[in-house]
ModelCIF file with pLDDT and N, C-alpha, C, O atoms, coordinates in Angstrom:
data_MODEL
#
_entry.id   MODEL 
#
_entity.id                         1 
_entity.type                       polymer 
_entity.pdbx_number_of_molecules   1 
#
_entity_poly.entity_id                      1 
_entity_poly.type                           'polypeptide(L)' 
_entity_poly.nstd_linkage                   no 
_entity_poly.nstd_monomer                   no 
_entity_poly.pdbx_seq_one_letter_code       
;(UNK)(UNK)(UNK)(UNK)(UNK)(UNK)(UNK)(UNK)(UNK)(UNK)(UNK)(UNK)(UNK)(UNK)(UNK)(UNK)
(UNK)(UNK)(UNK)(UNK)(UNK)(UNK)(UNK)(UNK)(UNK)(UNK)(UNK)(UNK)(UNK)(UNK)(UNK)(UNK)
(UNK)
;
_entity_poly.pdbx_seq_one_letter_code_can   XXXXXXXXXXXXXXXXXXXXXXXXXXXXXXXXX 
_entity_poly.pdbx_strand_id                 A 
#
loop_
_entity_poly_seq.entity_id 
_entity_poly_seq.num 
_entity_poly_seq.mon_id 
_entity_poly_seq.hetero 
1 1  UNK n 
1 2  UNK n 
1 3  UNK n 
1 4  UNK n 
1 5  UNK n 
1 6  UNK n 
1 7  UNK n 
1 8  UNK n 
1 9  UNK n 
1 10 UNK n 
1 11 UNK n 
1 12 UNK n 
1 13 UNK n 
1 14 UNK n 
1 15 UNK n 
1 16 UNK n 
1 17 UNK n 
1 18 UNK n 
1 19 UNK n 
1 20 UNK n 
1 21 UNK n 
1 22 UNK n 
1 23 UNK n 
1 24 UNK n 
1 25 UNK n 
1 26 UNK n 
1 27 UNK n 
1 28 UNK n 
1 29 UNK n 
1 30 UNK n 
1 31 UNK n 
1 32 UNK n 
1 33 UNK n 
#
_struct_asym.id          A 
_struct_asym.entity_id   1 
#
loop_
_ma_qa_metric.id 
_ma_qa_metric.mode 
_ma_qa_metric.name 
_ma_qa_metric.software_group_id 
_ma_qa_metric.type 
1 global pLDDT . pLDDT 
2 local  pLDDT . pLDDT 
#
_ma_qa_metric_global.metric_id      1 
_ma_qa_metric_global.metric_value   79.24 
_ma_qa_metric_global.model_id       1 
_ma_qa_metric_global.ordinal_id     1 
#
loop_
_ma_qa_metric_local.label_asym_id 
_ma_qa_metric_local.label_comp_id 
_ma_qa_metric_local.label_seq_id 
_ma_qa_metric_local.metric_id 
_ma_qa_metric_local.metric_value 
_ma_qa_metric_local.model_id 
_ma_qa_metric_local.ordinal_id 
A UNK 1  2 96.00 1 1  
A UNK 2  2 93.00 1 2  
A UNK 3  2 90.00 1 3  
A UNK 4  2 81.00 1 4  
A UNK 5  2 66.00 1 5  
A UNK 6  2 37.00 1 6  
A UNK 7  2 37.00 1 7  
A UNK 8  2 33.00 1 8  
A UNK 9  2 33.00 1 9  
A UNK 10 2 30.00 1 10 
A UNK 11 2 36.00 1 11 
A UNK 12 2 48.00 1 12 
A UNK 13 2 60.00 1 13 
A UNK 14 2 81.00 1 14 
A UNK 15 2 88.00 1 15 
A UNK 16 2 91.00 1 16 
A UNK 17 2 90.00 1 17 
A UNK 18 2 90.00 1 18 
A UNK 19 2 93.00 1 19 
A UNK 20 2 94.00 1 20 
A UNK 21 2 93.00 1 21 
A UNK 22 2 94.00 1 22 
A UNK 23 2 95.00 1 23 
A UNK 24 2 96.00 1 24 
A UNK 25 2 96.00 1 25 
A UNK 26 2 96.00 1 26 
A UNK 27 2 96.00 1 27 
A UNK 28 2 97.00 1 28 
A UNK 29 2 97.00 1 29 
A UNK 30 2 97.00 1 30 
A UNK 31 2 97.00 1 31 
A UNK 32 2 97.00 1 32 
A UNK 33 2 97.00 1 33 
#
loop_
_atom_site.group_PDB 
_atom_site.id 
_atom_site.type_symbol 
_atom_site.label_atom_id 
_atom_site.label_alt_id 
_atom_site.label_comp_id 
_atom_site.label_asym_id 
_atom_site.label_entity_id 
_atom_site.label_seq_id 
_atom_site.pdbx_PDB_ins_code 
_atom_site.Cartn_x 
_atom_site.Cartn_y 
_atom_site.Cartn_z 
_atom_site.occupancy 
_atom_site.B_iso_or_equiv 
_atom_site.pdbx_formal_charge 
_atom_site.auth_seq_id 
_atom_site.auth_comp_id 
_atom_site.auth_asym_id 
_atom_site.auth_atom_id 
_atom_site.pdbx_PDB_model_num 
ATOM 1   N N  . UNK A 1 1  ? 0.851  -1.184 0.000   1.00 96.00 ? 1  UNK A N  1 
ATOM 2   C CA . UNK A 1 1  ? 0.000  0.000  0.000   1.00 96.00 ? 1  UNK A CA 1 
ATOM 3   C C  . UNK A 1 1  ? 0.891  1.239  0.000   1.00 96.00 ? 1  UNK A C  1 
ATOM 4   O O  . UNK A 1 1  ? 1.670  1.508  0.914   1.00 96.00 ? 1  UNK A O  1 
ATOM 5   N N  . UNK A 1 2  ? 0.682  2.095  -1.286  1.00 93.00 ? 2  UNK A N  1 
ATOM 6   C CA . UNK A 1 2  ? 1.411  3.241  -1.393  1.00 93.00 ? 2  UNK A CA 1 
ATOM 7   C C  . UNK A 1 2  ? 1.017  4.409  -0.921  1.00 93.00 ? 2  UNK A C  1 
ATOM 8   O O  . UNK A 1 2  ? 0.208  4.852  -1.736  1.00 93.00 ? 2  UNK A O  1 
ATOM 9   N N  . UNK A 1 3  ? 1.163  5.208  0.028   1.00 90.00 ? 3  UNK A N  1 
ATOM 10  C CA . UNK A 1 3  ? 0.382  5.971  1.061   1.00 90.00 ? 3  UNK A CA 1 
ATOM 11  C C  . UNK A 1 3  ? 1.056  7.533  -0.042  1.00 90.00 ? 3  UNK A C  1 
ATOM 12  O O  . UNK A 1 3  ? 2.118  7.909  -0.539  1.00 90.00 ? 3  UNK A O  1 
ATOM 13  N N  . UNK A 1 4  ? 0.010  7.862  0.030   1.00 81.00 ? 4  UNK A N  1 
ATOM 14  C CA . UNK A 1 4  ? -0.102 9.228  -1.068  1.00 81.00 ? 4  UNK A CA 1 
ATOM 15  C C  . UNK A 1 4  ? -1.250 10.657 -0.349  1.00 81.00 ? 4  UNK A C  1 
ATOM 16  O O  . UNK A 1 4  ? -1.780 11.539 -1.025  1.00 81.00 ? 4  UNK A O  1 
ATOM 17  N N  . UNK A 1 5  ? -1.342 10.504 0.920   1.00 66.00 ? 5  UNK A N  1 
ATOM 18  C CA . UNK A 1 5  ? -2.019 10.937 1.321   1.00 66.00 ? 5  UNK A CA 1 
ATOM 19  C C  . UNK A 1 5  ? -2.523 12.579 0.584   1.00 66.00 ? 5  UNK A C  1 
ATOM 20  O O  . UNK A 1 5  ? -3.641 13.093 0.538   1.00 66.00 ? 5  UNK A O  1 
ATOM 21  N N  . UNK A 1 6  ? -1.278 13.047 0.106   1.00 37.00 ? 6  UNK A N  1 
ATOM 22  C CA . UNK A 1 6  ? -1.408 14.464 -0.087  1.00 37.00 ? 6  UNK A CA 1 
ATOM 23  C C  . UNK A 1 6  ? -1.580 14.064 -1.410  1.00 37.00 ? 6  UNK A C  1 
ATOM 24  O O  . UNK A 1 6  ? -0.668 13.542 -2.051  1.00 37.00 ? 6  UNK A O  1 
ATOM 25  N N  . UNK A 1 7  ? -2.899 14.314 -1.942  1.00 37.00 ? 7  UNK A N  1 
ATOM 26  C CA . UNK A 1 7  ? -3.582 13.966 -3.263  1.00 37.00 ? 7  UNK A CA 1 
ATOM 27  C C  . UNK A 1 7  ? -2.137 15.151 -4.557  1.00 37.00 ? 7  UNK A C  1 
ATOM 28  O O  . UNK A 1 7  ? -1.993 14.867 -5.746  1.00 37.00 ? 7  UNK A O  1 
ATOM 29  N N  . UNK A 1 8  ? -1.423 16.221 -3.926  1.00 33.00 ? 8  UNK A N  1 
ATOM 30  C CA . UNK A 1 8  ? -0.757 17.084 -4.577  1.00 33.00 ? 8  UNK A CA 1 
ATOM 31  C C  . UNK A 1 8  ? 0.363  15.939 -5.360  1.00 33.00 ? 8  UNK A C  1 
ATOM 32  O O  . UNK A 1 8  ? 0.555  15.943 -6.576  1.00 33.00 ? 8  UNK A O  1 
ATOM 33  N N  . UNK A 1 9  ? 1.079  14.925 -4.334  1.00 33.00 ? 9  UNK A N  1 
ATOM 34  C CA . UNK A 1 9  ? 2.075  14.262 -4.604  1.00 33.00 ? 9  UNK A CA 1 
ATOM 35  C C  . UNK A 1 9  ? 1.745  13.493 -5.718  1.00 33.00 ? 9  UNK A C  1 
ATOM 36  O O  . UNK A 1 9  ? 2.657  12.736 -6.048  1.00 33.00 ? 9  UNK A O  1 
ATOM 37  N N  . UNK A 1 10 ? 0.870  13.445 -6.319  1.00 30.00 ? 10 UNK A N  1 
ATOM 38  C CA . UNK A 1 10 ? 0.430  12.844 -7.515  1.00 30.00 ? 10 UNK A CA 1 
ATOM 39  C C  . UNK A 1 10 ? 1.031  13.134 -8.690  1.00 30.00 ? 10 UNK A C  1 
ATOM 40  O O  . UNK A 1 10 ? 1.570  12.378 -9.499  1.00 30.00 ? 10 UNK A O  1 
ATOM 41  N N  . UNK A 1 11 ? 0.782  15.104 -8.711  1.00 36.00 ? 11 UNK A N  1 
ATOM 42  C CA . UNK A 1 11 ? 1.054  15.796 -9.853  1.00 36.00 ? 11 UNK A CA 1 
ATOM 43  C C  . UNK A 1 11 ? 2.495  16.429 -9.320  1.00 36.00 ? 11 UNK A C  1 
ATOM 44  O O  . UNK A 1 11 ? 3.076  17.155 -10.127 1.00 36.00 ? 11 UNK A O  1 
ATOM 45  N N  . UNK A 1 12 ? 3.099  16.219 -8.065  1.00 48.00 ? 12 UNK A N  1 
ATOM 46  C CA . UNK A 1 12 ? 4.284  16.679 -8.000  1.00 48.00 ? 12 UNK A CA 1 
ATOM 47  C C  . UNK A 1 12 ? 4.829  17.503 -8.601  1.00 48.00 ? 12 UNK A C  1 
ATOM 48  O O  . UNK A 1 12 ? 4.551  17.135 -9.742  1.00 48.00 ? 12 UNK A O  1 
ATOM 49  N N  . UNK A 1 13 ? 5.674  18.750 -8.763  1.00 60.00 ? 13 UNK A N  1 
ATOM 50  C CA . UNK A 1 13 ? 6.586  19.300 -9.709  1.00 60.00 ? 13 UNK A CA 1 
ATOM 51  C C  . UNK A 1 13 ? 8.037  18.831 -9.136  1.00 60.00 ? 13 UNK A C  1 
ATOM 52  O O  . UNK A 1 13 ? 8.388  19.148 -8.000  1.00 60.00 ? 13 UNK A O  1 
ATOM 53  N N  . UNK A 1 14 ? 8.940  17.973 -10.095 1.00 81.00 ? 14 UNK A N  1 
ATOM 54  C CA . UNK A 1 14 ? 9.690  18.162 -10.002 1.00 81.00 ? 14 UNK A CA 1 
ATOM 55  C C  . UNK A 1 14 ? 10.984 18.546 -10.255 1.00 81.00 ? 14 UNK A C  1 
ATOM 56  O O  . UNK A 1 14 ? 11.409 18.423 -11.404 1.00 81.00 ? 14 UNK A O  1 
ATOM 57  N N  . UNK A 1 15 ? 11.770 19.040 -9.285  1.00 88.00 ? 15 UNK A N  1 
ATOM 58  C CA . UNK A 1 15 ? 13.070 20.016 -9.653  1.00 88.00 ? 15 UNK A CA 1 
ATOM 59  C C  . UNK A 1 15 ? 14.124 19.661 -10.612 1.00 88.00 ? 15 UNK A C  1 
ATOM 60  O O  . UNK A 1 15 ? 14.326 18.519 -11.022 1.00 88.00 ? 15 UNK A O  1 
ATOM 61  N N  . UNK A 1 16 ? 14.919 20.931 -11.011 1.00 91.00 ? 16 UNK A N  1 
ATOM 62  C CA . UNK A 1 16 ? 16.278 20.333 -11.673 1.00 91.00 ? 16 UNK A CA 1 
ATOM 63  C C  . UNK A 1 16 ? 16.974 19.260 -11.519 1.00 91.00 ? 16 UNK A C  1 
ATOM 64  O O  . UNK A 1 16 ? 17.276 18.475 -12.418 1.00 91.00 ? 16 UNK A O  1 
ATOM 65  N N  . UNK A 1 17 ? 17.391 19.144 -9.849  1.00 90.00 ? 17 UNK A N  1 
ATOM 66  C CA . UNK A 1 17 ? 17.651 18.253 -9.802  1.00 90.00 ? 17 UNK A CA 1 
ATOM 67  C C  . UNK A 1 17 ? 17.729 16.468 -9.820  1.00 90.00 ? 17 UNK A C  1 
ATOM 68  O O  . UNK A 1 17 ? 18.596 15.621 -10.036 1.00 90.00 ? 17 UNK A O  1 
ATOM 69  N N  . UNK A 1 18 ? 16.249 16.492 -9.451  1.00 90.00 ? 18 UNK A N  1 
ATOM 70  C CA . UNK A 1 18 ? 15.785 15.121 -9.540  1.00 90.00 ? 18 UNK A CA 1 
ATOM 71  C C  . UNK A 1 18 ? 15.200 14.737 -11.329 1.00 90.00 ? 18 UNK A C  1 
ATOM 72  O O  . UNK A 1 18 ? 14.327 13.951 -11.695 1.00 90.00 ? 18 UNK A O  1 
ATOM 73  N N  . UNK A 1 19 ? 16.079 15.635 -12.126 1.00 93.00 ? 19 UNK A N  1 
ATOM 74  C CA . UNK A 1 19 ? 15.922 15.462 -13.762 1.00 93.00 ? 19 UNK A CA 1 
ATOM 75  C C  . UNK A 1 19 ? 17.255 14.915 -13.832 1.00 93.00 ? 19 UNK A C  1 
ATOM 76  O O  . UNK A 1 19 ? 17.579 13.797 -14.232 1.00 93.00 ? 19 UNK A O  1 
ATOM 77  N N  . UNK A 1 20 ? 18.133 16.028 -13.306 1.00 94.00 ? 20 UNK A N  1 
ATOM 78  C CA . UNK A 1 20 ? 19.665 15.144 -13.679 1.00 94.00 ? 20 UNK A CA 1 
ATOM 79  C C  . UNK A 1 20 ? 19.574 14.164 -12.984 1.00 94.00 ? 20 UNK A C  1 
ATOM 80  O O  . UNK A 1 20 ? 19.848 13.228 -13.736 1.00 94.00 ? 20 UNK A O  1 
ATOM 81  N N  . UNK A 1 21 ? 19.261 13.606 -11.561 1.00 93.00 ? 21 UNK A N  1 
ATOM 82  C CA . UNK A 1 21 ? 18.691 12.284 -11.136 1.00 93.00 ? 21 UNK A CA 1 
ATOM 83  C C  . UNK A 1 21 ? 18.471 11.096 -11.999 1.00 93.00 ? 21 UNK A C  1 
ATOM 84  O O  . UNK A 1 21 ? 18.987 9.979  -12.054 1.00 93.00 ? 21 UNK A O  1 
ATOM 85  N N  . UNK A 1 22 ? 17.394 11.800 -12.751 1.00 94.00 ? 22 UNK A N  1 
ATOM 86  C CA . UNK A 1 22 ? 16.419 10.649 -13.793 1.00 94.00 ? 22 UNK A CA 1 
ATOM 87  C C  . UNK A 1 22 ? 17.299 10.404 -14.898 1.00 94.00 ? 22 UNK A C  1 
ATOM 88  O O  . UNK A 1 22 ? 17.261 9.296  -15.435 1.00 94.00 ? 22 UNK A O  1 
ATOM 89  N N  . UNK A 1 23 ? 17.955 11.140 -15.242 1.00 95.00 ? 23 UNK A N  1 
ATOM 90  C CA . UNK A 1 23 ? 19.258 11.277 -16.426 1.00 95.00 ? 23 UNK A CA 1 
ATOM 91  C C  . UNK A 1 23 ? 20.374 10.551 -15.892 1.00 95.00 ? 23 UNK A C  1 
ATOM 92  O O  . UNK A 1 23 ? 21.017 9.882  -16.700 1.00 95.00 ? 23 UNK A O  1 
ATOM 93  N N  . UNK A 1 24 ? 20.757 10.552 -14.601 1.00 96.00 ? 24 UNK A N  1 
ATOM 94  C CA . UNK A 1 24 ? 22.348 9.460  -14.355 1.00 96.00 ? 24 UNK A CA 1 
ATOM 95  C C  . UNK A 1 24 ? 21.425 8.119  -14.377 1.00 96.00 ? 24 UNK A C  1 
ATOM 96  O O  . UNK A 1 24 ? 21.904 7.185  -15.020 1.00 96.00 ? 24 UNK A O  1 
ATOM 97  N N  . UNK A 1 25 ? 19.973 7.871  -13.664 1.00 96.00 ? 25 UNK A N  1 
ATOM 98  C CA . UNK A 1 25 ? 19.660 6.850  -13.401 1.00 96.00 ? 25 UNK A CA 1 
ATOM 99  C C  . UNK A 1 25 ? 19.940 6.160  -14.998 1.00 96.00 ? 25 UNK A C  1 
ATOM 100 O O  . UNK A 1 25 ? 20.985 5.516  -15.102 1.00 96.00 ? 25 UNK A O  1 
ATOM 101 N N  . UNK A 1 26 ? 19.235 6.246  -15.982 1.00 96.00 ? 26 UNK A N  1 
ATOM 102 C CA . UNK A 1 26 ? 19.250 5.696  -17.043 1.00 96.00 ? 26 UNK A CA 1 
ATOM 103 C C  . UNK A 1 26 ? 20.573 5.618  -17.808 1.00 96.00 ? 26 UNK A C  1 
ATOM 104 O O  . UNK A 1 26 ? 20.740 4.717  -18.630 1.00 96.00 ? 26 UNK A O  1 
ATOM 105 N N  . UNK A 1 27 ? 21.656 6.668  -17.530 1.00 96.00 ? 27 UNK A N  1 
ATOM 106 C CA . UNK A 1 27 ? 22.957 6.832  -17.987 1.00 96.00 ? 27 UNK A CA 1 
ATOM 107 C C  . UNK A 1 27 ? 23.589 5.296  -17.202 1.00 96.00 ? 27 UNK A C  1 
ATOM 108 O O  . UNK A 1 27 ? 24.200 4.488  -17.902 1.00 96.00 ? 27 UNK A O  1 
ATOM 109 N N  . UNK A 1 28 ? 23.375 5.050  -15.811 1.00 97.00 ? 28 UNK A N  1 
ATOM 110 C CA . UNK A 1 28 ? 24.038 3.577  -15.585 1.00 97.00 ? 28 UNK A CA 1 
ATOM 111 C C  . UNK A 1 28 ? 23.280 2.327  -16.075 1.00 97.00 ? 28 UNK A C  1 
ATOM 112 O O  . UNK A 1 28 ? 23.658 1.158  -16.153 1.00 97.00 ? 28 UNK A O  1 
ATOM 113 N N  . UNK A 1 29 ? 22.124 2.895  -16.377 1.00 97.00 ? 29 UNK A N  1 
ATOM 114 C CA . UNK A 1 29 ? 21.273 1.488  -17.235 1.00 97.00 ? 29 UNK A CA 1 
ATOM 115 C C  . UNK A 1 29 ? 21.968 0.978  -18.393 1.00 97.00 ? 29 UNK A C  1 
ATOM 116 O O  . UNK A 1 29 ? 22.379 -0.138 -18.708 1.00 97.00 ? 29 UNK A O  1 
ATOM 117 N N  . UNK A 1 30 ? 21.982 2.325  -19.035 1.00 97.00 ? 30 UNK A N  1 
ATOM 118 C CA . UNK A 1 30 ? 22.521 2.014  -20.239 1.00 97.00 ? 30 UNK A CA 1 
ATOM 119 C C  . UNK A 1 30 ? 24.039 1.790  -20.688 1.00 97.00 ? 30 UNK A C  1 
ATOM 120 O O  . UNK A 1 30 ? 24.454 1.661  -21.840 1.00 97.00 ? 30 UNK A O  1 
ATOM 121 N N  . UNK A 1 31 ? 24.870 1.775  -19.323 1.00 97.00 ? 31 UNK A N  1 
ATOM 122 C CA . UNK A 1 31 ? 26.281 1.197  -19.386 1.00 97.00 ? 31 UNK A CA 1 
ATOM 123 C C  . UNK A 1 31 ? 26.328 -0.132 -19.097 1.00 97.00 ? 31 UNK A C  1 
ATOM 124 O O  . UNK A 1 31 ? 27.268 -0.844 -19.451 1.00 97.00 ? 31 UNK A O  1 
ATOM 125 N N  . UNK A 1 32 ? 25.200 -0.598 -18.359 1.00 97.00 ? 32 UNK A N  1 
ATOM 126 C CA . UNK A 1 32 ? 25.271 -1.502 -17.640 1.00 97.00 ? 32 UNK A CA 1 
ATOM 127 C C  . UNK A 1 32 ? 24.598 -2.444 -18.629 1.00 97.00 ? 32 UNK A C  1 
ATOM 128 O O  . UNK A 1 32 ? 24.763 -3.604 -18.251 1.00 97.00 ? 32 UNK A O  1 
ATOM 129 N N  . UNK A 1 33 ? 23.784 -2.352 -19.948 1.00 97.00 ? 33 UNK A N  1 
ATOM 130 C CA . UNK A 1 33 ? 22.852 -3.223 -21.020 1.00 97.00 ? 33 UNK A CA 1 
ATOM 131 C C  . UNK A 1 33 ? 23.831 -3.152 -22.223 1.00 97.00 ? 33 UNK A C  1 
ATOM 132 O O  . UNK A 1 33 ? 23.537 -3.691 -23.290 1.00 97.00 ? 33 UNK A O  1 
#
């Protein structure tokens, strides 16, 4: 059970940073395939 209480966290905005985040994540995927 994924507790989401704050109906906001749904549509989240998120920051610069957690883009370059999403960008290394897939950068070690794709060293690693």
């Amino acid at each position: 059970h994924y507790v989401k209480y704050n109906q906001e966290s749904y549509t989240a905005v998120i920051n610069r940073h957690g883009i370059d985040c999403t960008v290394e994540a897939l950068s070690i995927l794709e060293t690693f395939f």
